[in-house]
PDB file of N, CA and C in Angstrom:
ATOM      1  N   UNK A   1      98.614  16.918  23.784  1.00  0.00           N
ATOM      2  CA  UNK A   1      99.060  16.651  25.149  1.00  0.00           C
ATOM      3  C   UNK A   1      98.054  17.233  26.136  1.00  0.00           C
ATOM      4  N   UNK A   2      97.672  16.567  27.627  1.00  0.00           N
ATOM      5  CA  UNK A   2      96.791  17.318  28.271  1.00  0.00           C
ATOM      6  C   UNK A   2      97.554  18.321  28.681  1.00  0.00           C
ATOM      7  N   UNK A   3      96.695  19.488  29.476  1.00  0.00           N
ATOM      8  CA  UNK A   3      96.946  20.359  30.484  1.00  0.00           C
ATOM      9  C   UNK A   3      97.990  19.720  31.199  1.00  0.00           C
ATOM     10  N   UNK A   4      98.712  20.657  31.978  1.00  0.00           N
ATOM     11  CA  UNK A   4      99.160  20.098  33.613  1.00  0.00           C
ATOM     12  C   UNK A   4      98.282  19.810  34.640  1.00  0.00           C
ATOM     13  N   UNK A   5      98.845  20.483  35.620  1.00  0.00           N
ATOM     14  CA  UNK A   5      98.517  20.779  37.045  1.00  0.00           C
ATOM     15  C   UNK A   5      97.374  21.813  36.860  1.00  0.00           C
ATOM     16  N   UNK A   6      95.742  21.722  37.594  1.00  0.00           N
ATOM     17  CA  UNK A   6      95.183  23.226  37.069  1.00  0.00           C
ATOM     18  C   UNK A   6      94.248  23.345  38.653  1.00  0.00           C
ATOM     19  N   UNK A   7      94.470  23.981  39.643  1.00  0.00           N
ATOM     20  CA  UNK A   7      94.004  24.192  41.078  1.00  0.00           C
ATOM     21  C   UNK A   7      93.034  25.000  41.112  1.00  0.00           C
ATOM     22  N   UNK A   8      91.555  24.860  40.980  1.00  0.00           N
ATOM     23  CA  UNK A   8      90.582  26.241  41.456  1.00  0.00           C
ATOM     24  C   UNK A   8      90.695  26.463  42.833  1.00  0.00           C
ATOM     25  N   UNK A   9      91.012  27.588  43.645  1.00  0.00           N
ATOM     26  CA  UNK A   9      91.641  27.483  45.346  1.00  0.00           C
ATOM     27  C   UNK A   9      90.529  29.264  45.506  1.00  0.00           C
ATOM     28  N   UNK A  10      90.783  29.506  47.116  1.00  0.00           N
ATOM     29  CA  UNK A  10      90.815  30.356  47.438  1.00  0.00           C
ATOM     30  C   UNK A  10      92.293  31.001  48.194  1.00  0.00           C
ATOM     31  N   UNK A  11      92.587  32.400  48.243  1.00  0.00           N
ATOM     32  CA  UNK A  11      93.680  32.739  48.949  1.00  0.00           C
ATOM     33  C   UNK A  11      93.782  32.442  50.239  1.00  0.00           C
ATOM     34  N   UNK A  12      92.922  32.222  51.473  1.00  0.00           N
ATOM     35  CA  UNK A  12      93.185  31.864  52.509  1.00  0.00           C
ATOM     36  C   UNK A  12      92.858  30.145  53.077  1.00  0.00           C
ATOM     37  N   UNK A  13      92.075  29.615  51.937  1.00  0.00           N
ATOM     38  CA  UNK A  13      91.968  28.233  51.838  1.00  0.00           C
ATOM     39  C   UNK A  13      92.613  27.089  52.644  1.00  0.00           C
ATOM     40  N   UNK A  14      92.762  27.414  54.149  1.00  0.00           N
ATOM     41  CA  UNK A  14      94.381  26.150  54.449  1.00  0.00           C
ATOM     42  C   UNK A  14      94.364  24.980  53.808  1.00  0.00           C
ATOM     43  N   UNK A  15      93.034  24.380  53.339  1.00  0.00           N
ATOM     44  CA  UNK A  15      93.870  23.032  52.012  1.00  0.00           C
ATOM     45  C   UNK A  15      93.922  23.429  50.429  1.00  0.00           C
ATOM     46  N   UNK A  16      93.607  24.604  50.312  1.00  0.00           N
ATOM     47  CA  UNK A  16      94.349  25.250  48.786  1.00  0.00           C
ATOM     48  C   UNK A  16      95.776  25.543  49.126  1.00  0.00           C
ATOM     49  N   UNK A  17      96.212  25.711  50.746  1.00  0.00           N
ATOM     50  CA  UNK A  17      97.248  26.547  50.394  1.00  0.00           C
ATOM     51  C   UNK A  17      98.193  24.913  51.014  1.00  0.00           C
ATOM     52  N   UNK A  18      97.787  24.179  51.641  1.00  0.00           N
ATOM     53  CA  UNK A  18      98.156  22.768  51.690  1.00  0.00           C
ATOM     54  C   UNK A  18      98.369  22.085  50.665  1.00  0.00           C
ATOM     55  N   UNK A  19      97.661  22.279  49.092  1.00  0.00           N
ATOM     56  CA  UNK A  19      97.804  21.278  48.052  1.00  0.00           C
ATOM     57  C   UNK A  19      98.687  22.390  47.300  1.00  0.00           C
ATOM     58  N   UNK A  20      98.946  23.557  47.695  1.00  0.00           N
ATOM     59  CA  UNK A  20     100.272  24.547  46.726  1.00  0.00           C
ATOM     60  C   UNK A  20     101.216  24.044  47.547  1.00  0.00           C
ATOM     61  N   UNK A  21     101.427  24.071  48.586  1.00  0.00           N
ATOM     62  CA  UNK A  21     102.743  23.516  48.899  1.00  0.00           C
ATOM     63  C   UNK A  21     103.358  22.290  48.886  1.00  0.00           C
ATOM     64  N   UNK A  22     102.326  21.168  48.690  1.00  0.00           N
ATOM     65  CA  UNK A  22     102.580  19.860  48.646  1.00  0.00           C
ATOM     66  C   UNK A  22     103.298  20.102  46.738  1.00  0.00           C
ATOM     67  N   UNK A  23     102.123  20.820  46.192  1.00  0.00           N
ATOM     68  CA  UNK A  23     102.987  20.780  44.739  1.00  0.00           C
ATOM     69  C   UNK A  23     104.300  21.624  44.461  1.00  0.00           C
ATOM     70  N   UNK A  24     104.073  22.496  45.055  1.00  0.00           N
ATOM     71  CA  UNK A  24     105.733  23.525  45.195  1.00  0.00           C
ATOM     72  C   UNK A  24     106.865  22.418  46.026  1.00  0.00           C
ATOM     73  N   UNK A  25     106.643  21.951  46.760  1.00  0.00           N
ATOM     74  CA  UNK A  25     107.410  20.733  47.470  1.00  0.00           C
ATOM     75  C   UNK A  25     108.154  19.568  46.241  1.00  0.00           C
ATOM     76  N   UNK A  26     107.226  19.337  45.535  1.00  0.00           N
ATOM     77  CA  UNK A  26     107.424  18.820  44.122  1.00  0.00           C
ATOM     78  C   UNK A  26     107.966  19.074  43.498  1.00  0.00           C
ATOM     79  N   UNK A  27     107.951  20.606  43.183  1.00  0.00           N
ATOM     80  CA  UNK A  27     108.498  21.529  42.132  1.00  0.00           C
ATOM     81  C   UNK A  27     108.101  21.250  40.766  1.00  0.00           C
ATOM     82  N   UNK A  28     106.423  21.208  40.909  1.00  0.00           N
ATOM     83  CA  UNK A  28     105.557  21.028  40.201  1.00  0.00           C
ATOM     84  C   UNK A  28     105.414  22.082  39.817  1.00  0.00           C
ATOM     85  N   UNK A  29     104.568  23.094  38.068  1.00  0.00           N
ATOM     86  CA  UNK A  29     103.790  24.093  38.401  1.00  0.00           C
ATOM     87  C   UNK A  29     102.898  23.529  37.748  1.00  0.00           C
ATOM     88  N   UNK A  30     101.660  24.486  38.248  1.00  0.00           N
ATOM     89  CA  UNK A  30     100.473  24.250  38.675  1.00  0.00           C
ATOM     90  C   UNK A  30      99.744  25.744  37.798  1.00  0.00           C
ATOM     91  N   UNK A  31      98.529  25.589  37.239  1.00  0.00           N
ATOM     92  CA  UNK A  31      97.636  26.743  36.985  1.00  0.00           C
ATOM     93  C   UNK A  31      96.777  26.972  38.096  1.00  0.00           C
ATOM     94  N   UNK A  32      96.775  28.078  38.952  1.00  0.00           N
ATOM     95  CA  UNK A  32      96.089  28.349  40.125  1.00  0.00           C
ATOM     96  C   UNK A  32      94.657  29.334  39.892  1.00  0.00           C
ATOM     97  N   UNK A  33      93.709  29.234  39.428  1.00  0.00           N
ATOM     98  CA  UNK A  33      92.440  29.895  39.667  1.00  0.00           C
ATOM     99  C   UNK A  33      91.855  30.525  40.464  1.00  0.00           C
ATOM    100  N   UNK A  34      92.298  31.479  41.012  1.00  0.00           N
ATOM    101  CA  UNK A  34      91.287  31.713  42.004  1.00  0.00           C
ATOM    102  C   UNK A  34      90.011  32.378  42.048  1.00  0.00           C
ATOM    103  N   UNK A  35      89.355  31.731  42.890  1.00  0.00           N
ATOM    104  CA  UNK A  35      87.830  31.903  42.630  1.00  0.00           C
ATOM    105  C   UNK A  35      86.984  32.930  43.985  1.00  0.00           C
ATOM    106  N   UNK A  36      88.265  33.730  44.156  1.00  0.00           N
ATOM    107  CA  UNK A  36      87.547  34.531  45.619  1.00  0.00           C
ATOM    108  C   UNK A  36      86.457  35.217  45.417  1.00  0.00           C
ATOM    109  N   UNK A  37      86.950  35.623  44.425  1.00  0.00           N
ATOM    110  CA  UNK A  37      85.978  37.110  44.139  1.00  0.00           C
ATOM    111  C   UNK A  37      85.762  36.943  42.524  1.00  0.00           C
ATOM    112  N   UNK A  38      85.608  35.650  42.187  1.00  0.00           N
ATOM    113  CA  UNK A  38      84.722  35.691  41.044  1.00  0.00           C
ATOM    114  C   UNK A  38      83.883  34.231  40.613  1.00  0.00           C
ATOM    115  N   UNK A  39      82.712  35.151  40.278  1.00  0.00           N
ATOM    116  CA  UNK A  39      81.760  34.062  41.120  1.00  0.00           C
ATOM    117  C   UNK A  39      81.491  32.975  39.347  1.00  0.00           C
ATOM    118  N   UNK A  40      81.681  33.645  38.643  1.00  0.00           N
ATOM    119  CA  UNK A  40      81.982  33.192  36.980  1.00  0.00           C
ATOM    120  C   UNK A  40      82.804  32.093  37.020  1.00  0.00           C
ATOM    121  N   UNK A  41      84.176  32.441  37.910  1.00  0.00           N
ATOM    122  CA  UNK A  41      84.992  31.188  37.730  1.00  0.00           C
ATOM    123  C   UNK A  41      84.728  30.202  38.387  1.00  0.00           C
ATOM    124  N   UNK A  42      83.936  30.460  40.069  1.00  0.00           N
ATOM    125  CA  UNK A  42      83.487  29.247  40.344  1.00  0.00           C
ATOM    126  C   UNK A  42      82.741  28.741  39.851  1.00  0.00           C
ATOM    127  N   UNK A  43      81.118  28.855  39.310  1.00  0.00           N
ATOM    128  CA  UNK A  43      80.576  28.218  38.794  1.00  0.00           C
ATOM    129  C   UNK A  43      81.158  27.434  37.616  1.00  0.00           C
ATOM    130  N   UNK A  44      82.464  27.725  37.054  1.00  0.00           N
ATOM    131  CA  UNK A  44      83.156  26.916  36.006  1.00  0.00           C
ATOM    132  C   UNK A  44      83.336  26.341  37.018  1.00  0.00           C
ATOM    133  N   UNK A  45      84.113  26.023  37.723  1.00  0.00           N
ATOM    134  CA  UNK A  45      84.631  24.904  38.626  1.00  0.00           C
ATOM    135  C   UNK A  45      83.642  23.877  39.476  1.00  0.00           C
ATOM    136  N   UNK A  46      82.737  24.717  39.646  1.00  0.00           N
ATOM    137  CA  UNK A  46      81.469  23.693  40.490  1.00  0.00           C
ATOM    138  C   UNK A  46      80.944  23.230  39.031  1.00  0.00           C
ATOM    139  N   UNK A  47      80.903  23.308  38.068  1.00  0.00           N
ATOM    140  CA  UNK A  47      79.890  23.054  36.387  1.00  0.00           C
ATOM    141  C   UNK A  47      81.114  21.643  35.892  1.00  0.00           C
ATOM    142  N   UNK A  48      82.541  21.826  35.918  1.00  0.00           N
ATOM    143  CA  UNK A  48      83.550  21.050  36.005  1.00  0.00           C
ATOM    144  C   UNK A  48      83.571  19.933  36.959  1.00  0.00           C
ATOM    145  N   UNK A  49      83.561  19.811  37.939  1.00  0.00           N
ATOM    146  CA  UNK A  49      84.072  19.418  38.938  1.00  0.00           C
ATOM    147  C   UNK A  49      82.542  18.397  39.734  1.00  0.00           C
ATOM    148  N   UNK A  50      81.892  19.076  39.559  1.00  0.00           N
ATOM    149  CA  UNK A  50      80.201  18.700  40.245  1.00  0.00           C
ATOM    150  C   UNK A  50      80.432  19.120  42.200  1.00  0.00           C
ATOM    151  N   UNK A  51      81.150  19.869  42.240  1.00  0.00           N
ATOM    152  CA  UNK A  51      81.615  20.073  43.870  1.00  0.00           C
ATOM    153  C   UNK A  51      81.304  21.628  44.081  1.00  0.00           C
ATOM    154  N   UNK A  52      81.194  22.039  44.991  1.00  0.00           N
ATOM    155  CA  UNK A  52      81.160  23.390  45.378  1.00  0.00           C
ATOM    156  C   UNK A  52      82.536  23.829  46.314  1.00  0.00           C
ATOM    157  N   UNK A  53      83.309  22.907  46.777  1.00  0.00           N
ATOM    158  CA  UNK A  53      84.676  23.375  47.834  1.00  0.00           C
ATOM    159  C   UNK A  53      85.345  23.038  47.267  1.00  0.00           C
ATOM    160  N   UNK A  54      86.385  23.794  47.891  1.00  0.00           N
ATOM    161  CA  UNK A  54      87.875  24.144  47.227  1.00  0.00           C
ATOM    162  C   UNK A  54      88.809  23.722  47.765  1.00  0.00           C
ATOM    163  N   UNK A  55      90.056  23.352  47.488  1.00  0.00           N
ATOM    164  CA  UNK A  55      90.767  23.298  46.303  1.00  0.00           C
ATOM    165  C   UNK A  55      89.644  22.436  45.271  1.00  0.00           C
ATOM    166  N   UNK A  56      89.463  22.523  43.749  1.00  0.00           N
ATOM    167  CA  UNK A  56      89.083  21.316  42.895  1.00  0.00           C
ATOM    168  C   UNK A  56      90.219  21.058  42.407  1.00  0.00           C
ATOM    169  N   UNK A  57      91.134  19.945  42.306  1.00  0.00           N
ATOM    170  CA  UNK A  57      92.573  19.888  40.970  1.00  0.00           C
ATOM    171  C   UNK A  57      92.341  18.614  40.590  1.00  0.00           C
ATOM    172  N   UNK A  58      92.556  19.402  39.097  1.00  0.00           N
ATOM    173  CA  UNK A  58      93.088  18.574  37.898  1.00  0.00           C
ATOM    174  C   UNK A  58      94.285  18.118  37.875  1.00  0.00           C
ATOM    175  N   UNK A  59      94.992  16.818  37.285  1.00  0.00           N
ATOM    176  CA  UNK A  59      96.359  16.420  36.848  1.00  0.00           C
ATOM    177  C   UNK A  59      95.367  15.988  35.617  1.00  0.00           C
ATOM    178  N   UNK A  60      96.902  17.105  34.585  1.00  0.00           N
ATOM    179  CA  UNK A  60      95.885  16.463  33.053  1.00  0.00           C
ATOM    180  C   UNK A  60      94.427  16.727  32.982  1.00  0.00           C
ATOM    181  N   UNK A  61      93.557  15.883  32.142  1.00  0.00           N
ATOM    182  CA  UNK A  61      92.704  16.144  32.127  1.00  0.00           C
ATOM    183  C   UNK A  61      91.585  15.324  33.347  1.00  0.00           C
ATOM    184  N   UNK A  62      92.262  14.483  34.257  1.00  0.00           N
ATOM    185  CA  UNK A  62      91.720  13.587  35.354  1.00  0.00           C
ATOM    186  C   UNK A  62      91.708  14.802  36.608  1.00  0.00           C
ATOM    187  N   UNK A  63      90.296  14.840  36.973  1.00  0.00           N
ATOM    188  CA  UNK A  63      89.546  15.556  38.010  1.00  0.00           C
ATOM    189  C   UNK A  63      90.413  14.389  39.546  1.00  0.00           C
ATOM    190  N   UNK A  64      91.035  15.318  40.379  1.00  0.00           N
ATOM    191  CA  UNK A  64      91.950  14.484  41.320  1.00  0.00           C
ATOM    192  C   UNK A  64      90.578  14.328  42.512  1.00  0.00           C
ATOM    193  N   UNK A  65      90.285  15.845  42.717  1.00  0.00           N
ATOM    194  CA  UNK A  65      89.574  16.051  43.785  1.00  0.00           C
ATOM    195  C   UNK A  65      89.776  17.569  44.530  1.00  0.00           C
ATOM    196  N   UNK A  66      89.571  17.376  45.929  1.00  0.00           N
ATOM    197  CA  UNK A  66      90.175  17.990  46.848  1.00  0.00           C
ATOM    198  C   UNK A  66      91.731  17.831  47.311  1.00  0.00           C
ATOM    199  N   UNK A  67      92.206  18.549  48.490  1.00  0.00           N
ATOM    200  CA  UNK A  67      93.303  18.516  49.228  1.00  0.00           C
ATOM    201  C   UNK A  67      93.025  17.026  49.372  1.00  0.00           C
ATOM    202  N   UNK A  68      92.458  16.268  50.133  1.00  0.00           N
ATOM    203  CA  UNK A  68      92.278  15.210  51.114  1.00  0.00           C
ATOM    204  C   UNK A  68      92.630  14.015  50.183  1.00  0.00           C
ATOM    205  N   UNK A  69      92.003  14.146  48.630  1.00  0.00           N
ATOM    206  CA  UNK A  69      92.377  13.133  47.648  1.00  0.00           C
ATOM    207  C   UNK A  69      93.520  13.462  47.014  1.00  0.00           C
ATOM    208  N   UNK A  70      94.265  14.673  47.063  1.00  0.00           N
ATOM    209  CA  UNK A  70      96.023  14.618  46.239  1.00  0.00           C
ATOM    210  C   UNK A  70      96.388  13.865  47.995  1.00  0.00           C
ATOM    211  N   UNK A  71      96.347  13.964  48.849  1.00  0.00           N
ATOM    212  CA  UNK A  71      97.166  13.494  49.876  1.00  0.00           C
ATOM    213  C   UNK A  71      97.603  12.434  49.883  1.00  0.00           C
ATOM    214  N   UNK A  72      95.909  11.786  49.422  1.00  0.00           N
ATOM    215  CA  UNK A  72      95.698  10.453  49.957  1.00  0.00           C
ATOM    216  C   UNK A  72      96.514   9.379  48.953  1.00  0.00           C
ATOM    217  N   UNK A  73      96.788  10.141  47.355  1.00  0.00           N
ATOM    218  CA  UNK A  73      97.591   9.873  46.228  1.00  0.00           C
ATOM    219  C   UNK A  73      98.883   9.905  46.346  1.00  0.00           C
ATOM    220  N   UNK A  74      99.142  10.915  46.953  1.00  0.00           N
ATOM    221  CA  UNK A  74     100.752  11.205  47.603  1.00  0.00           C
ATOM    222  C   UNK A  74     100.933   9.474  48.873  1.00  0.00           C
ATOM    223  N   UNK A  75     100.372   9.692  49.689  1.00  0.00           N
ATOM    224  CA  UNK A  75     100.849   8.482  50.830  1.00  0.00           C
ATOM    225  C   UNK A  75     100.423   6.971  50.295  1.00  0.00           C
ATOM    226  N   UNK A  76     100.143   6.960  48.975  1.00  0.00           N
ATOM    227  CA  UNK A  76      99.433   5.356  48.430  1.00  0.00           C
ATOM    228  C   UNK A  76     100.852   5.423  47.336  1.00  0.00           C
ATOM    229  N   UNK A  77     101.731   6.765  46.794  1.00  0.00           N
ATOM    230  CA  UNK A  77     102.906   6.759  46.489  1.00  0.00           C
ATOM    231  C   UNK A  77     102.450   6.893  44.629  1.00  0.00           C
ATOM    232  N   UNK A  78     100.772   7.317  44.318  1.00  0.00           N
ATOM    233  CA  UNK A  78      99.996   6.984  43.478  1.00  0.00           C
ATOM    234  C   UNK A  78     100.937   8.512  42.795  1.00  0.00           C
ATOM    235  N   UNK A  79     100.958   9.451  43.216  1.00  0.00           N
ATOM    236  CA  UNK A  79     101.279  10.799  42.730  1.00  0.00           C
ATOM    237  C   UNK A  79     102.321  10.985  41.772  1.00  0.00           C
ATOM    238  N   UNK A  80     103.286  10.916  42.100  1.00  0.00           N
ATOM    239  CA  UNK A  80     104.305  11.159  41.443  1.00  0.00           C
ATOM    240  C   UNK A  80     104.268  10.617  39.752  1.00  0.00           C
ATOM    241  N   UNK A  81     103.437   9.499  39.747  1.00  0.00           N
ATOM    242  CA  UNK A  81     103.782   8.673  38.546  1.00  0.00           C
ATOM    243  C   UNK A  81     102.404   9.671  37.970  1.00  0.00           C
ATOM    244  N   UNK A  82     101.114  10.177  38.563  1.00  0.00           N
ATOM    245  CA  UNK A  82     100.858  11.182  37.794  1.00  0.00           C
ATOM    246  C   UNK A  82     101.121  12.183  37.413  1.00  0.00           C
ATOM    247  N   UNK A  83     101.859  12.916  38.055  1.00  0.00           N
ATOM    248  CA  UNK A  83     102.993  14.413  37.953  1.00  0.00           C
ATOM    249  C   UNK A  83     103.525  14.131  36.685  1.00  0.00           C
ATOM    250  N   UNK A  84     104.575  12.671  36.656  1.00  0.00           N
ATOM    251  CA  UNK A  84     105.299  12.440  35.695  1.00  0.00           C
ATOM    252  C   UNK A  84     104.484  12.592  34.414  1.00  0.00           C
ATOM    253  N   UNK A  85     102.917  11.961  34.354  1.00  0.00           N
ATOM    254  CA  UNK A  85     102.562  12.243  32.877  1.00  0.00           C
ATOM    255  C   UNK A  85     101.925  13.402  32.296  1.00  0.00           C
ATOM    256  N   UNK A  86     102.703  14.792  32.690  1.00  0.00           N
ATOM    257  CA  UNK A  86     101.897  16.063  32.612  1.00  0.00           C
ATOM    258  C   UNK A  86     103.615  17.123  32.695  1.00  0.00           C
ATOM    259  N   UNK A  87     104.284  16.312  33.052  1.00  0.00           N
ATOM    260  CA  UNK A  87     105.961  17.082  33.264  1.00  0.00           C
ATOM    261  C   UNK A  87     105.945  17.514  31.643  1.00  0.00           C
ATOM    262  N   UNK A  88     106.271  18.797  31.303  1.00  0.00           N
ATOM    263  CA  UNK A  88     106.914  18.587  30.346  1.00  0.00           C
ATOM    264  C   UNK A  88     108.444  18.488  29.887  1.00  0.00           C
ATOM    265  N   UNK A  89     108.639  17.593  28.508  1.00  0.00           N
ATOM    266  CA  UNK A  89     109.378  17.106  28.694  1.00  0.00           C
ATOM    267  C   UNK A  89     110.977  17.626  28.339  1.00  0.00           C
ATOM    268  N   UNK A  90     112.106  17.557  29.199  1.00  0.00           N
ATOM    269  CA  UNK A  90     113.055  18.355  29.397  1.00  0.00           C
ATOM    270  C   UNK A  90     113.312  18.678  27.844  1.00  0.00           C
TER     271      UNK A  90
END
C-alpha cells in the first residue's frame, strides 16, 4: 500500500500552515516534516520533489506540489477521491 499524506512544511509557513488546515478540515492525517532547522531534511525534499519551497506534499506516492496545487485539486473537486485512495481502511 502507498504512504498517506506526507507534508515537508516550515512552522511559520502561511501555506504549510494553509495546506494543515485544509487537511485537518478533512480529518485527514498527514506526516508533517519539518524542515526549519534541518538542512538534511530539506535537501531530501528539494532531491524528492526537484523544488526548493515549501509546503512539498505527497498523496501516496504522487508528488501533489505546493499549497497552490492541493487547492487548486480541492476546487476542481479532484481531492477527495485522492484522500480516499490513501484512507486507511476502517
Amino acid at each position: 500500500m502507498s504512504p498517506g499524506v506526507t507534508l515537508y512544511t516550515t512552522r511559520f509557513c502561511p501555506y504549510c500552515i494553509r495546506a494543515r488546515d485544509l487537511l485537518d478540515d478533512k480529518d485527514v492525517a498527514y506526516s508533517d516534516i519539518a524542515v526549519d532547522q534541518e538542512p538534511l531534511l530539506r535537501r531530501e525534499m528539494m532531491t524528492k520533489s526537484g523544488r526548493n519551497t515549501v509546503p512539498q506534499i505527497w498523496i501516496g506516492d504522487q508528488h501533489i506540489g505546493g499549497f497552490d496545487d492541493l487547492y487548486l485539486l480541492e476546487r476542481q473537486g479532484r481531492l477527495d477521491e485522492l484522500l480516499e485512495q490513501v484512507r486507511p481502511a476502517p
